[in-house]
Protein backbone atom coordinates (compact mmCIF):
# COMPACT_ATOMS: atom_id res chain seq x y z
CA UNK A 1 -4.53 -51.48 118.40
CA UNK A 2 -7.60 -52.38 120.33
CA UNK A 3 -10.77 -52.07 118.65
CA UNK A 4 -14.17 -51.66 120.19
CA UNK A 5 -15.79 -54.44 120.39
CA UNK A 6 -20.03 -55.33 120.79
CA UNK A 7 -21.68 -53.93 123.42
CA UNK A 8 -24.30 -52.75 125.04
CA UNK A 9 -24.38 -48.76 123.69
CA UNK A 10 -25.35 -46.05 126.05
CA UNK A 11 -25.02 -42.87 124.22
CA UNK A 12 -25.03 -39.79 126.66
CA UNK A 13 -25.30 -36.63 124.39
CA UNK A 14 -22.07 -35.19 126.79
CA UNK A 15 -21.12 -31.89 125.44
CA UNK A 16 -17.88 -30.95 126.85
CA UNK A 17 -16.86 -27.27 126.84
CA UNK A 18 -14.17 -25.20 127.87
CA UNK A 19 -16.60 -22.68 129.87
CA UNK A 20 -17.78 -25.39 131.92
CA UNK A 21 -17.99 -24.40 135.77
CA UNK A 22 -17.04 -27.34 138.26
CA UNK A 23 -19.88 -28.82 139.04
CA UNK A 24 -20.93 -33.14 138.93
CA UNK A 25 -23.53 -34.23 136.32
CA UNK A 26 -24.48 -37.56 137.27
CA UNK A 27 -26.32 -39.77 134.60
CA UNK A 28 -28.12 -43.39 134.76
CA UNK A 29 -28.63 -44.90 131.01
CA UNK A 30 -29.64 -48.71 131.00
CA UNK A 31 -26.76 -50.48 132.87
CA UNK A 32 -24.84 -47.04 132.99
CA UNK A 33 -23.93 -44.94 135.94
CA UNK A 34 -21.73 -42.17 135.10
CA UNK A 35 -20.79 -38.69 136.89
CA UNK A 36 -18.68 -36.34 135.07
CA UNK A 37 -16.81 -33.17 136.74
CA UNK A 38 -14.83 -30.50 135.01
CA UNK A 39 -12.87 -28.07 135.79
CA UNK A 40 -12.37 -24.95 133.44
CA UNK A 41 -9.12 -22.91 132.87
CA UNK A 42 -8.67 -21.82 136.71
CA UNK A 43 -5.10 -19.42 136.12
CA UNK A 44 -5.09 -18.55 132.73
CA UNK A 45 -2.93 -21.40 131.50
CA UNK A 46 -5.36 -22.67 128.74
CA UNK A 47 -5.88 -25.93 130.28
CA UNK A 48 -8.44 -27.45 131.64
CA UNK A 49 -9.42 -31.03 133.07
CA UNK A 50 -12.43 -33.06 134.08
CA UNK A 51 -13.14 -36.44 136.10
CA UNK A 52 -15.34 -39.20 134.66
CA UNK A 53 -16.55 -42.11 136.52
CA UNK A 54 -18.38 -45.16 135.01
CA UNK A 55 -20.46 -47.91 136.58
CA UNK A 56 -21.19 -50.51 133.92
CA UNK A 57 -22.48 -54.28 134.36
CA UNK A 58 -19.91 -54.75 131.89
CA UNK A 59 -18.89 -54.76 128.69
CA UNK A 60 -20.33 -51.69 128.22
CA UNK A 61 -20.63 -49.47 124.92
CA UNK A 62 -20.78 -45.34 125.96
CA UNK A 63 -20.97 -42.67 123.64
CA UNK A 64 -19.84 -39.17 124.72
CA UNK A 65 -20.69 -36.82 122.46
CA UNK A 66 -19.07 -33.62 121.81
CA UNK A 67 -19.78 -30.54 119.52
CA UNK A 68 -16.18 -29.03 120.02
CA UNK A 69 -14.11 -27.64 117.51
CA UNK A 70 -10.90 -30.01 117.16
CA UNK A 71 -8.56 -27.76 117.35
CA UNK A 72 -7.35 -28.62 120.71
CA UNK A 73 -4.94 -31.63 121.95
CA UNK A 74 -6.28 -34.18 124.88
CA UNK A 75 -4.77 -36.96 126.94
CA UNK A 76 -6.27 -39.13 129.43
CA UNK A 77 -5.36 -40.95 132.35
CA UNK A 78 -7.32 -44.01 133.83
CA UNK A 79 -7.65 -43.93 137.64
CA UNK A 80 -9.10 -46.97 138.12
CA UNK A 81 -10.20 -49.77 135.85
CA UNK A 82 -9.54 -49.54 132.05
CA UNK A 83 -11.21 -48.26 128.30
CA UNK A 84 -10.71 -48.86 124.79
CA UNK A 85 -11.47 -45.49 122.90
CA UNK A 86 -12.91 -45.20 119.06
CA UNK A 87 -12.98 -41.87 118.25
CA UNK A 88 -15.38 -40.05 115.97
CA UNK A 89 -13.14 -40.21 112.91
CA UNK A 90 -12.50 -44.20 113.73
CA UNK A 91 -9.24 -43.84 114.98
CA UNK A 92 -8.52 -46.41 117.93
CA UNK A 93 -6.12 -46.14 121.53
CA UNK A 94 -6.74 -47.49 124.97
CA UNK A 95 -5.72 -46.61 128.27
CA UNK A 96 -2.32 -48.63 128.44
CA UNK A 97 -0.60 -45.47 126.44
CA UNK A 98 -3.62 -42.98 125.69
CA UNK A 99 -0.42 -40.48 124.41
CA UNK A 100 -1.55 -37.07 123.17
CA UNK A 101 -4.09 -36.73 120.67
CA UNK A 102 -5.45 -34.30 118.77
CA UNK A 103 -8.71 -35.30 117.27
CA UNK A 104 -9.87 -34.66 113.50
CA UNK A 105 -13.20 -34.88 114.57
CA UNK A 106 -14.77 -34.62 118.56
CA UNK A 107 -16.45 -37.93 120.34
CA UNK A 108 -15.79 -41.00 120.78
CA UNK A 109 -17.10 -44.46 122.09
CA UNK A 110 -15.57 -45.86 125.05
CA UNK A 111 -15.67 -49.83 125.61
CA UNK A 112 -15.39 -50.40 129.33
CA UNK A 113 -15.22 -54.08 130.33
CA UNK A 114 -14.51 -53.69 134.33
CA UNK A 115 -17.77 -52.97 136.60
CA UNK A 116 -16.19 -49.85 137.97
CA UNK A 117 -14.09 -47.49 135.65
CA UNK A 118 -12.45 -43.57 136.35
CA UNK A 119 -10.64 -41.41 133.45
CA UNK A 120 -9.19 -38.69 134.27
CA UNK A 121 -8.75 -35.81 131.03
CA UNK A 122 -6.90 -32.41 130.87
CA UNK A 123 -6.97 -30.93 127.33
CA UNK A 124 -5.65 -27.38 126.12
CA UNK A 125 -6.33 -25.22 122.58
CA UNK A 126 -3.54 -25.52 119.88
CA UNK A 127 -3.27 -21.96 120.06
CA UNK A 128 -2.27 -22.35 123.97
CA UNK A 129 0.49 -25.14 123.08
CA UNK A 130 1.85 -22.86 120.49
CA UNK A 131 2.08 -20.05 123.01
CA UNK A 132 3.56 -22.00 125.41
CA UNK A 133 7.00 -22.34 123.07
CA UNK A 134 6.43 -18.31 121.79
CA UNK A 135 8.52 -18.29 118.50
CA UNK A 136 10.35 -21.25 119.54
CA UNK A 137 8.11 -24.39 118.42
CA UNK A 138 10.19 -27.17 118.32
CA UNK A 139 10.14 -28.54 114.45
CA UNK A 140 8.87 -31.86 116.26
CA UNK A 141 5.49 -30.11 117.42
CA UNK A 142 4.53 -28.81 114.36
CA UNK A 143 2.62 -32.35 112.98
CA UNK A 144 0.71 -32.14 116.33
CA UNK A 145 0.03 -28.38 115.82
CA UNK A 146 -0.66 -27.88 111.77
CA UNK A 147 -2.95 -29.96 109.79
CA UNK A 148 -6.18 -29.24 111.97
CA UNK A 149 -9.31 -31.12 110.13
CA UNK A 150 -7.05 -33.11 107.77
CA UNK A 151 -6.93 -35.96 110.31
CA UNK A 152 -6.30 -37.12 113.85
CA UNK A 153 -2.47 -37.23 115.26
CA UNK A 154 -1.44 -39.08 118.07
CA UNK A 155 1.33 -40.28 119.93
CA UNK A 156 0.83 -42.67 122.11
CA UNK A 157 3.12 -43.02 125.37
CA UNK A 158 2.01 -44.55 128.96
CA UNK A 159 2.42 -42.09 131.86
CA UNK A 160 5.44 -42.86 134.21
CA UNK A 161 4.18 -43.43 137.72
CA UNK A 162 5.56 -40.51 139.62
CA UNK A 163 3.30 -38.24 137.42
CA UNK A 164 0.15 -40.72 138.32
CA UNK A 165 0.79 -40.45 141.71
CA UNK A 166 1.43 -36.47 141.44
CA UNK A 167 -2.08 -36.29 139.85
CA UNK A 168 -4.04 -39.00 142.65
CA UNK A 169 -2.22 -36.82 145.70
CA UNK A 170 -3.96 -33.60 143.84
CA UNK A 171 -7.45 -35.04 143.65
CA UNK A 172 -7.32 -37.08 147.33
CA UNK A 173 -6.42 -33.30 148.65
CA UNK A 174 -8.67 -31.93 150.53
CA UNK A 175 -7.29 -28.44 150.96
CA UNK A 176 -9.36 -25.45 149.27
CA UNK A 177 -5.93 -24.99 146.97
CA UNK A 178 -7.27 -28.90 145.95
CA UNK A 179 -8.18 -27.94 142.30
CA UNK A 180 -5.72 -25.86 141.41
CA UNK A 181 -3.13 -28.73 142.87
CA UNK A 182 -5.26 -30.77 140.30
CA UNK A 183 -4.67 -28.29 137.47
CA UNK A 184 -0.96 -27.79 138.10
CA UNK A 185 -0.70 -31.63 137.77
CA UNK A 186 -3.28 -31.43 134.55
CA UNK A 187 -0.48 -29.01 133.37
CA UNK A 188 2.69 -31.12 134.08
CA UNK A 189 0.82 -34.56 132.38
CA UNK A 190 0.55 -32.03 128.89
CA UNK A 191 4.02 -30.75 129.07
CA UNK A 192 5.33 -34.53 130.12
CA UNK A 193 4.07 -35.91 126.10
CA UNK A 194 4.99 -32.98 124.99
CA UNK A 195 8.67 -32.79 126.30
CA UNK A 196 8.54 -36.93 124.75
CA UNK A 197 7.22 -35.48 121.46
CA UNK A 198 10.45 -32.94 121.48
CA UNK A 199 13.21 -35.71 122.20
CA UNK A 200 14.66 -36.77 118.67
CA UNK A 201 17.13 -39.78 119.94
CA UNK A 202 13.86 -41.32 122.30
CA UNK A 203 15.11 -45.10 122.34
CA UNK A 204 13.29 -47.53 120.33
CA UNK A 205 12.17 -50.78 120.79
CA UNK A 206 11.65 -53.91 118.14
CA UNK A 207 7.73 -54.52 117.00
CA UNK A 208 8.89 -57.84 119.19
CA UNK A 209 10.13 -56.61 122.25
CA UNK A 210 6.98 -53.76 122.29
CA UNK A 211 4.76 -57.21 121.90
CA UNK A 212 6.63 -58.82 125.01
CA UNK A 213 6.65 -55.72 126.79
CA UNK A 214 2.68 -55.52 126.23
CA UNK A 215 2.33 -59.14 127.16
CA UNK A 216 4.29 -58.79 130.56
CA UNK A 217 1.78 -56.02 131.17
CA UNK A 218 -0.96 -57.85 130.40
CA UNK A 219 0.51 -60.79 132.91
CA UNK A 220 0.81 -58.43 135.38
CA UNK A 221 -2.92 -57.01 135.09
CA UNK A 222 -4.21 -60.61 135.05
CA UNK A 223 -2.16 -61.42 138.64
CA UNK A 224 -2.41 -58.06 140.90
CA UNK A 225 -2.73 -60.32 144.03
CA UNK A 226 0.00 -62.58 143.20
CA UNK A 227 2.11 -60.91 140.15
CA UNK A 228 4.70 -62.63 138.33
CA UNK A 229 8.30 -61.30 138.84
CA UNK A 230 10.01 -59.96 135.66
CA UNK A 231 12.24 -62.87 135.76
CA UNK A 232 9.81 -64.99 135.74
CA UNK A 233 7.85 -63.56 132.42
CA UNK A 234 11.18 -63.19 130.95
CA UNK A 235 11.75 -66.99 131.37
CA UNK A 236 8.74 -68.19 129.97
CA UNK A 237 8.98 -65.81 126.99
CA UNK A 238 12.28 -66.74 126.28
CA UNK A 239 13.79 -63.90 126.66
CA UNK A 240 16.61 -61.80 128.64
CA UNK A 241 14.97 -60.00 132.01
CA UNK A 242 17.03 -57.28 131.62
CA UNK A 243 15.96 -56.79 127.60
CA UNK A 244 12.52 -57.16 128.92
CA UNK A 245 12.85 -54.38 131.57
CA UNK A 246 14.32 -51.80 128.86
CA UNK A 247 11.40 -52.47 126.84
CA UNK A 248 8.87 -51.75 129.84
CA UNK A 249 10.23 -49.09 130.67
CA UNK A 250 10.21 -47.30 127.11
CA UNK A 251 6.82 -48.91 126.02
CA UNK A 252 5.05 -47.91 129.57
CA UNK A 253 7.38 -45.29 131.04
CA UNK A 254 8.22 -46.44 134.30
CA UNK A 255 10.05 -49.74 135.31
CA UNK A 256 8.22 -53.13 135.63
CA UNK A 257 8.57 -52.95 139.43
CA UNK A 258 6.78 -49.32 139.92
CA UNK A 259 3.84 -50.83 137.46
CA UNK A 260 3.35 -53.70 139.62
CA UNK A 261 3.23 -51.89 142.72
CA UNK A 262 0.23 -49.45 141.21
CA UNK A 263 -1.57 -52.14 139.45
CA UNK A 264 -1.30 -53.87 142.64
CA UNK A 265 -2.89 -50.54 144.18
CA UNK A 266 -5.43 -50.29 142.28
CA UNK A 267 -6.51 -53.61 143.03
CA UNK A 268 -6.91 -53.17 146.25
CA UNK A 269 -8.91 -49.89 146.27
CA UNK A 270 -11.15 -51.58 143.63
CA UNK A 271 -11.36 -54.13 146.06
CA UNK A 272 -12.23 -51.72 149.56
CA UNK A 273 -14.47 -49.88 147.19
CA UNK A 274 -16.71 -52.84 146.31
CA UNK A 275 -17.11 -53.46 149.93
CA UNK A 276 -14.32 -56.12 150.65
CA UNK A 277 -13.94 -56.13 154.41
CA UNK A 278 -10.10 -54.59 155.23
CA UNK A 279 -9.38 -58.13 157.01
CA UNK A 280 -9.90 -60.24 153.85
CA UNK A 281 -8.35 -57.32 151.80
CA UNK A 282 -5.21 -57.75 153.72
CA UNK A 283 -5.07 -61.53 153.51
CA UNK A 284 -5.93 -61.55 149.61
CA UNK A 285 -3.06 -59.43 148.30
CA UNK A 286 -0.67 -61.28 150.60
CA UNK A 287 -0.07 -58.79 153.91
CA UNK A 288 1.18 -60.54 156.95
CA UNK A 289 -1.34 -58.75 159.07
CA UNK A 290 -4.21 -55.76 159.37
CA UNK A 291 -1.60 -53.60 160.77
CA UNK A 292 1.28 -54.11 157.99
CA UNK A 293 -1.31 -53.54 155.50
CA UNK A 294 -2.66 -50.34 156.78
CA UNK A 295 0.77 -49.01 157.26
CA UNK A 296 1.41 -49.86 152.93
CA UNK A 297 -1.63 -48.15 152.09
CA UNK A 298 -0.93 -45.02 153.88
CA UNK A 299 2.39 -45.29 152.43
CA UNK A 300 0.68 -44.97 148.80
CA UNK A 301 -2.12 -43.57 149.08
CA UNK A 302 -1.24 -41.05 152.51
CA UNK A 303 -4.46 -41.97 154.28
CA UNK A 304 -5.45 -45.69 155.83
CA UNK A 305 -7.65 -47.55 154.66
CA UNK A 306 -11.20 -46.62 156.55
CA UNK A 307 -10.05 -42.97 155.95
CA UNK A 308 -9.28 -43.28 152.20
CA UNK A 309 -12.94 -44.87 151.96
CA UNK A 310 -14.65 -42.42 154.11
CA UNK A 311 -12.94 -39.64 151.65
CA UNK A 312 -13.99 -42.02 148.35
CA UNK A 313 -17.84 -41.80 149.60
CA UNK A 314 -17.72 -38.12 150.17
CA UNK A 315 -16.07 -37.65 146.63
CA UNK A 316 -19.26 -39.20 145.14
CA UNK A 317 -22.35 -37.34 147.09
């Protein structure tokens, strides 16, 4: 498990409630910009979500406190750069498979090391998981729902990419429907590790083959401009690339090809977004032309590329 390493610390006394309006609190602490938005329960489902967005020089320390009582479960997803996460009670994740967690004690530190960094997080109360399954809790729920105080339970899991994408089409829509299309996908991300939590025969995979299966991701985060095949990690780690794929796709969620194609993504936005000129954009992550590269991004993202950053400016004022 990651651990959090030295940094520069940036505590911001963040108090995150469930009667929370929406509304952006934006914050500047030493090398830290961050804006935080939340959205509270909006149609009585018992869950609610918020956006976080980070600046940092990088690496960055941030605290975000939290009086809350723990008896709630959380997951996160990271939009666009990455965290490692130390919670209050010392327990560690990170964003390649946040999972579900339910925290013995609230707050955590967060190390960020890219300059630009955006977490989504949609939490509900114990008491609305539990009445979610009525008298029906499956027997595999009950370690994430008993035991409150006694100490933190997680399970970690990556998020497969069709929910991802579900969630970024919610928050680029700019409909008035847009936040409840964001807390219908908050909704479907909780019931996703839950449904995981609630399959007995999930596949496994060796300590090895989750190491490989981390390392290919790792390859792949290293390269998004010019990412090694899956053939071509397997090779040099000496192993099958079929064995390789299997043990993506249950360490991650998704297959090797579908991760590639949104850490590519995300690339490129983080590129536009730090003021790359489209041209050079294009050219860099290997597009034949302006034209064939507008036509991919729209494809992913459902706006081009001037649009999408016309929409990203807006989203911050």
């Amino acid at each position: 498990m990651t651990r959090i390493r030295e940094g520069k610390a940036a505590p911001l006394g963040l108090h995150l409630q469930n009667d929370l309006a929406e509304g952006v609190v934006r914050r500047r602490i030493g090398s830290v910009e961050m804006s935080w938005r939340g959205n509270p329960d909006l149609d009585g489902s018992g869950v609610s979500w918020s956006l976080s967005s980070f600046r940092t020089s990088g690496p960055d320390t941030v605290e975000v406190q939290s009086t809350r009582d723990p008896s709630f479960v959380f997951t996160q997803v990271p939009l666009h750069g990455g965290f490692a996460a130390e919670l209050s009670c010392g327990h560690h994740y990170d964003a390649r498979a946040p999972g579900l967690v339910r925290p013995r004690i609230s707050g955590a530190l967060y190390q960020f090391e890219a300059p630009d960094n955006e977490i989504f997080g949609t939490l509900a109360t114990l008491e609305t998981i539990e009445g979610w399954f009525g008298d029906q809790v499956p027997p595999a729920l009950r370690p994430l729902l008993d035991g409150v105080g006694n100490e933190t339970y997680h399970s970690p899991r990556a998020l497969p990419d069709y929910l991802r994408r579900t969630l970024l089409a919610a928050l680029g829509s700019s409909s008035p429907l847009g936040p409840r299309l964001v807390s219908n996908a908050a909704q479907l991300i909780l019931a996703f590790h839950l449904e995981q939590m609630c399959i007995d025969d999930k596949p496994r995979v060796t300590p090895l083959a989750d190491r490989l299966a981390r390392d290919a991701h790792a390859l792949l985060s290293a390269r998004p401009e010019d990412p090694p095949s899956l053939a071509e990690i397997a090779a040099e780690v000496g192993v099958s690339a079929r064995r390789l794929g299997e043990a993506y796709r249950i360490e991650f969620g998704c297959s090797y090809n579908a991760a590639l194609q949104q850490v590519r993504l995300e690339a490129i936005c983080a590129a536009l977004r730090e003021g790359m000129p489209i041209k050079v954009v294009a050219h860099r992550f290997g597009y034949s032309s302006v034209s064939n590269f507008s036509s991919a991004f729209r494809r992913r993202t459902g706006l081009p590329p001037r649009k999408w950053l016309e929409h990203q400016a807006a989203r911050r004022h």
